[in-house]
N, C-alpha and C. Protein backbone atom coordinates (compact mmCIF):
# COMPACT_ATOMS: atom_id res chain seq x y z
N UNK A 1 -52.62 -108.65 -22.88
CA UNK A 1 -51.60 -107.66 -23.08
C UNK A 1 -52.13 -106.25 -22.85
N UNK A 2 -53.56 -105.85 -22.97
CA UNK A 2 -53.90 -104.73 -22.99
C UNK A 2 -53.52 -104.45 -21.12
N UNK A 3 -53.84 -105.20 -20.40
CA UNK A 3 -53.42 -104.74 -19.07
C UNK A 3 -52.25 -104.30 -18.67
N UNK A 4 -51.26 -105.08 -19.62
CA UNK A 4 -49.56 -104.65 -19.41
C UNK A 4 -49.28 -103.09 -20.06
N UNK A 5 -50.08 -103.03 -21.08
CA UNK A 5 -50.20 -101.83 -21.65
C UNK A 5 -50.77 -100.47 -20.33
N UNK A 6 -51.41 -100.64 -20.30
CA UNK A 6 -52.29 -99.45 -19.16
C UNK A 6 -51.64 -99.64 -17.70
N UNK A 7 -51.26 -101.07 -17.06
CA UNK A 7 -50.58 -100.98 -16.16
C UNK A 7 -49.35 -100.23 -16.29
N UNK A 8 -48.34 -100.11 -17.28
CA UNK A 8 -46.74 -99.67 -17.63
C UNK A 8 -47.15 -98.72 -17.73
N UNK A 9 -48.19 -98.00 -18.05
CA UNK A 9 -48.53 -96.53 -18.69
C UNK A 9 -48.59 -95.67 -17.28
N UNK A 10 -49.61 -96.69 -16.23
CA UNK A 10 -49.69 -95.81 -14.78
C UNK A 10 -48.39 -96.19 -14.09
N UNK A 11 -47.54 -97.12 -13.95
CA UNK A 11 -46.47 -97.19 -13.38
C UNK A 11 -45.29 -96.15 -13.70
N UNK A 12 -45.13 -96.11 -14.90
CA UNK A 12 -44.19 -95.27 -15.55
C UNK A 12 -44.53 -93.72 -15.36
N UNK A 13 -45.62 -93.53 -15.47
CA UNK A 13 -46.15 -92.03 -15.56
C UNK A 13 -46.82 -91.34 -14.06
N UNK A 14 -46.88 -92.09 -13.12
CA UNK A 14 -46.86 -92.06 -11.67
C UNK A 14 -45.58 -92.04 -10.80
N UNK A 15 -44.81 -91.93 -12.20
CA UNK A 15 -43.06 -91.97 -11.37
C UNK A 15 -43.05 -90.34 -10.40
N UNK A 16 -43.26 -89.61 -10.94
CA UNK A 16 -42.78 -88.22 -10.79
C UNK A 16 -43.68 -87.86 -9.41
N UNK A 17 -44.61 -88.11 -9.41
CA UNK A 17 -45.44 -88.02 -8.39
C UNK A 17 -45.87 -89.10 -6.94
N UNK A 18 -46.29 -88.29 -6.14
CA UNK A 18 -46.64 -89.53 -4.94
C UNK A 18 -47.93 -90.70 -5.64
N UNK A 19 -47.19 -91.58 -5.64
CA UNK A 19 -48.20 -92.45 -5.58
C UNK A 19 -48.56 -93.43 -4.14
N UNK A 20 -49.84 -94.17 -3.79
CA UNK A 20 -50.71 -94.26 -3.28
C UNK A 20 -49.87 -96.24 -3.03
N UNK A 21 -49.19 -96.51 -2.94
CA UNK A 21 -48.38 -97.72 -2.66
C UNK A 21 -49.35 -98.92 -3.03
N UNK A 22 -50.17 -98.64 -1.46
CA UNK A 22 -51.26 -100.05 -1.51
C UNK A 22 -51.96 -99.86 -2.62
N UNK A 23 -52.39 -98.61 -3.59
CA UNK A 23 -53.70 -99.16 -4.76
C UNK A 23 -52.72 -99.54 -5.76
N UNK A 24 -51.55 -99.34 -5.95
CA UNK A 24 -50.23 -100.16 -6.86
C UNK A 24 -50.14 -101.35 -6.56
N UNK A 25 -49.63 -101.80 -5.56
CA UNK A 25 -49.51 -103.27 -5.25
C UNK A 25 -50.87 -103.99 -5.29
N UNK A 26 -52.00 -103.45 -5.24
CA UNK A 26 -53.13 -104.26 -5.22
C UNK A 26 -54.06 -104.00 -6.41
N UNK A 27 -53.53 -103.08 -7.37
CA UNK A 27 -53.42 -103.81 -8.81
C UNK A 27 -52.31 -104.20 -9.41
N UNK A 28 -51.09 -104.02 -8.88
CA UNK A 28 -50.17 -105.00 -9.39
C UNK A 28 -50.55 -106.76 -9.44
N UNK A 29 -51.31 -106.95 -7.98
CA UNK A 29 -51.54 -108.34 -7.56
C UNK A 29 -52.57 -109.20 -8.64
N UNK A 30 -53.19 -107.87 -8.69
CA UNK A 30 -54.81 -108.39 -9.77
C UNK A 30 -54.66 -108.61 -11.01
N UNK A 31 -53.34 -107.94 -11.81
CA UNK A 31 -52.93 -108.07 -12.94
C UNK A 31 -51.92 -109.55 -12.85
N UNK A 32 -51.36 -109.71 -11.55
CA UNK A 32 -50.67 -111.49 -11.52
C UNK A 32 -51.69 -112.17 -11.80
N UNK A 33 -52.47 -112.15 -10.91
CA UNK A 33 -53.80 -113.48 -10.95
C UNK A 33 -54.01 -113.47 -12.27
N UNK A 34 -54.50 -111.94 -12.91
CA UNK A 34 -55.08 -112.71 -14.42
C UNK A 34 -54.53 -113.05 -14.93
N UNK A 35 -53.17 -112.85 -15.21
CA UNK A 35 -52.17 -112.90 -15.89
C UNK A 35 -51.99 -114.73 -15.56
N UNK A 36 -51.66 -114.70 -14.97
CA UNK A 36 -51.30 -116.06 -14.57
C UNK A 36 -53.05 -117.04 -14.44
N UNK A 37 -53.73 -116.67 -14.14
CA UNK A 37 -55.30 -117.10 -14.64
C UNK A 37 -55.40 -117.95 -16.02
N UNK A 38 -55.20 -116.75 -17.28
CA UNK A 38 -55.00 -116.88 -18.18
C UNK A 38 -54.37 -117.61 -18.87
N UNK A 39 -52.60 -117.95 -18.38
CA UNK A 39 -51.76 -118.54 -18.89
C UNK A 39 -52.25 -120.25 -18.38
N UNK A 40 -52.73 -120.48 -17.30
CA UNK A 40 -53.07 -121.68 -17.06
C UNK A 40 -54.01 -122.36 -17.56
N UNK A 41 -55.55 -120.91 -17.87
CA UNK A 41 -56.62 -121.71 -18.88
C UNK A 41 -55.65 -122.33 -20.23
N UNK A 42 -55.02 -121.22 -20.73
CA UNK A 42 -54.33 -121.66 -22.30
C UNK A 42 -53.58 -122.72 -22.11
N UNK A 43 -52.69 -123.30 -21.17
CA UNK A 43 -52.04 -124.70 -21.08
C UNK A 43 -53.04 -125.75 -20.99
N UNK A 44 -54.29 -125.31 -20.05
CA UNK A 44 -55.31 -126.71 -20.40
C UNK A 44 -56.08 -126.60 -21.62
N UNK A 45 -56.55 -125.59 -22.36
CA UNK A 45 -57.54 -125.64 -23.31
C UNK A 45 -56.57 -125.82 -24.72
N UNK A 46 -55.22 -125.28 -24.81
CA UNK A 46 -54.59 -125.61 -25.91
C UNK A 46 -53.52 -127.05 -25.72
N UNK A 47 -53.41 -127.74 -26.09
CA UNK A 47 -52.53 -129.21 -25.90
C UNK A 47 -51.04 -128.74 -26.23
N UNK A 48 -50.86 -127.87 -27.41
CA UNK A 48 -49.66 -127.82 -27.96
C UNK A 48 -48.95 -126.59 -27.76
N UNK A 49 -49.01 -125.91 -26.38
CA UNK A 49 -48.97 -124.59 -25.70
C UNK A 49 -47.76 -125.14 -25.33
N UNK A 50 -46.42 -124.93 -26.08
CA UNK A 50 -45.16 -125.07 -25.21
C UNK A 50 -44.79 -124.80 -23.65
N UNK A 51 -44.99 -123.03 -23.83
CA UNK A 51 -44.00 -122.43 -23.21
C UNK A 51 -44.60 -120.93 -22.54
N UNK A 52 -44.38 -120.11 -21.30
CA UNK A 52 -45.63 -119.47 -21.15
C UNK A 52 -44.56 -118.33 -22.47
N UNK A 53 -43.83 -118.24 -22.89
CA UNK A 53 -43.48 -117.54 -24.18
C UNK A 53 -44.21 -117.52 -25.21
N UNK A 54 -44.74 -118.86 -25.59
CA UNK A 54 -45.68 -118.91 -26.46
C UNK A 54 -46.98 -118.60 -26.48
N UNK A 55 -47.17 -118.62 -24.80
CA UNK A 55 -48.60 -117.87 -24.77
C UNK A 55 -49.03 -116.13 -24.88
N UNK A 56 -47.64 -115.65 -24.51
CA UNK A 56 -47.46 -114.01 -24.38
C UNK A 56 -47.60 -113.97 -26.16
N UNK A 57 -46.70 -114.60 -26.95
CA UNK A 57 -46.38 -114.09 -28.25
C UNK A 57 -48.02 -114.72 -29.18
N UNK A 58 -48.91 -115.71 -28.41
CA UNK A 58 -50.12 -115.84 -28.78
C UNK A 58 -51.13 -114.71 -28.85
N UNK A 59 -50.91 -114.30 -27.42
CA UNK A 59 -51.81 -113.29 -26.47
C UNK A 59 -51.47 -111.73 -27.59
N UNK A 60 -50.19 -111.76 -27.61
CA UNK A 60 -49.73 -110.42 -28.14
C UNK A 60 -50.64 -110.30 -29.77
N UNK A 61 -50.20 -111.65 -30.73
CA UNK A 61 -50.91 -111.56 -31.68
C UNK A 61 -52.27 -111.63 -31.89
N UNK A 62 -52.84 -112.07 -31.07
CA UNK A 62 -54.55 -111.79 -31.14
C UNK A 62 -54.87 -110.56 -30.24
N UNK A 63 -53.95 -109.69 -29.84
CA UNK A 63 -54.40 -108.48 -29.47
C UNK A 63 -54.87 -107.77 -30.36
N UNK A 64 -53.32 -108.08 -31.18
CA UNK A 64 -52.91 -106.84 -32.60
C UNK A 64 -53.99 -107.29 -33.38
N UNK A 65 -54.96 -108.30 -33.91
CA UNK A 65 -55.18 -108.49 -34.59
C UNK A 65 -56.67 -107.97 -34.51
N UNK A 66 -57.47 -107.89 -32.72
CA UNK A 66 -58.42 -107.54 -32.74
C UNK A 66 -58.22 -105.82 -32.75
N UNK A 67 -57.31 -105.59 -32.71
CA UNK A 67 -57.28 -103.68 -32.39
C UNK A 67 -57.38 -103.65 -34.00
N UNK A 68 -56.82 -104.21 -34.71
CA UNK A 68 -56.81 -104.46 -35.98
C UNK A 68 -58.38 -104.26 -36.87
N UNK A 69 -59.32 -105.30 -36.30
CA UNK A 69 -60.54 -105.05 -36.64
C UNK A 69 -61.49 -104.10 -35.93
N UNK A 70 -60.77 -103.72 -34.68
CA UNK A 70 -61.55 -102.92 -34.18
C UNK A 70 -61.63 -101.26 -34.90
N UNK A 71 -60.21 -101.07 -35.22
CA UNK A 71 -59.66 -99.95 -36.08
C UNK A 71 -60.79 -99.93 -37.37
N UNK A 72 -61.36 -100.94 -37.72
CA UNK A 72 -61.86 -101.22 -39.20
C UNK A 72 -63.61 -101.02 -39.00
N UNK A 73 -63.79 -100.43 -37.56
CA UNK A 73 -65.25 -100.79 -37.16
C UNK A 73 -65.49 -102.20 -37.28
N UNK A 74 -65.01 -103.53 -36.72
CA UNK A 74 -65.45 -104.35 -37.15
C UNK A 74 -65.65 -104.96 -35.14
N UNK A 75 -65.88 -105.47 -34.41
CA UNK A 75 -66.50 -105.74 -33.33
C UNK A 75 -66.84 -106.84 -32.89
N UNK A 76 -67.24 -107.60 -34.33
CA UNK A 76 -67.71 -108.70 -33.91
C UNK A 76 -66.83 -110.12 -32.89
N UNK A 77 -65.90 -109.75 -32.80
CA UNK A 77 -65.17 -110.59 -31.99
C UNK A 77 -65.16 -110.10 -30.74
N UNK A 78 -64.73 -109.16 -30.89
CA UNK A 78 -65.05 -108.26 -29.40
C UNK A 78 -66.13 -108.65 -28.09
N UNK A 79 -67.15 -108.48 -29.08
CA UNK A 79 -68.74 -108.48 -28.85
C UNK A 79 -68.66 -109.94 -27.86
N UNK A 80 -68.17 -111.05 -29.20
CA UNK A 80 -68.51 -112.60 -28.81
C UNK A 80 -67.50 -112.79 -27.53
N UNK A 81 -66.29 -112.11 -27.51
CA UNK A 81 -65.60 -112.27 -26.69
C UNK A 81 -65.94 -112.13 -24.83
N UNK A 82 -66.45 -110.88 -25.16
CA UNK A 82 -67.31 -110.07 -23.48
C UNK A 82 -68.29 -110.65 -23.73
N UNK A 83 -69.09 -111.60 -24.43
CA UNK A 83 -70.13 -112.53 -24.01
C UNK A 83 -69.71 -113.17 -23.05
N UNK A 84 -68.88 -114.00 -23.42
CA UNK A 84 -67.97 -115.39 -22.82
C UNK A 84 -67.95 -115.09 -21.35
N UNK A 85 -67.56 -113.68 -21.05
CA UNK A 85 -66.84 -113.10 -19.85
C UNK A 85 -68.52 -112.80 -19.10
N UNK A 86 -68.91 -112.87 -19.78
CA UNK A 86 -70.01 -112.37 -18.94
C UNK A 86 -70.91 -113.82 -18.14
N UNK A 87 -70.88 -113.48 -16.69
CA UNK A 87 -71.45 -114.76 -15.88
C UNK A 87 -72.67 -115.31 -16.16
N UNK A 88 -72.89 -116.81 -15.94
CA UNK A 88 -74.29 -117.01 -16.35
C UNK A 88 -75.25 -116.38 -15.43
N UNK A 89 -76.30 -116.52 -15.68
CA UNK A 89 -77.70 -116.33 -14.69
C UNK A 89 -78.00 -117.23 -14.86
N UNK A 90 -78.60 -118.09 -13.53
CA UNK A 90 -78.88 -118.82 -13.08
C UNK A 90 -81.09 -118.44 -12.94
């Protein structure tokens, strides 16, 4: 969700001005893939993942919940999280 956040923020607020077409559409595209990336890991890794509704209103609540601890200085999920993301070395 944080991408929908910052994407709507430059879409909306790039109204008034020229914007640059192709670097829009080609992060518009990059925000599908993950977006849709995402929603497909959660249908295989969760069994009982209805609906991609249920994955947005998943996604949405473990946003709130880490801005939540993040607000509190707390990180540690954060931290473990951009582990995950981070590629192995070989």
């Amino acid at each position: 969700m944080r991408c929908t956040i910052v994407l709507e923020f430059d879409i909306v607020h790039s109204a008034g001005r020229m914007v640059n077409i192709a670097l829009l559409c080609t992060n518009l595209e990059a925000y599908l893939k993950s977006v849709l990336t995402a929603l497909l890991a959660a249908f295989g890794r969760i069994p009982t993942l209805a609906s991609p509704t249920e994955f947005f209103i998943r996604t949405e609540h473990s946003y709130a919940s880490e801005r939540e601890l993040l607000g509190r200085g707390d990180a540690g999920r954060l931290k473990a999280f951009l582990k995950e993301l981070k590629p192995q070395q070989v």
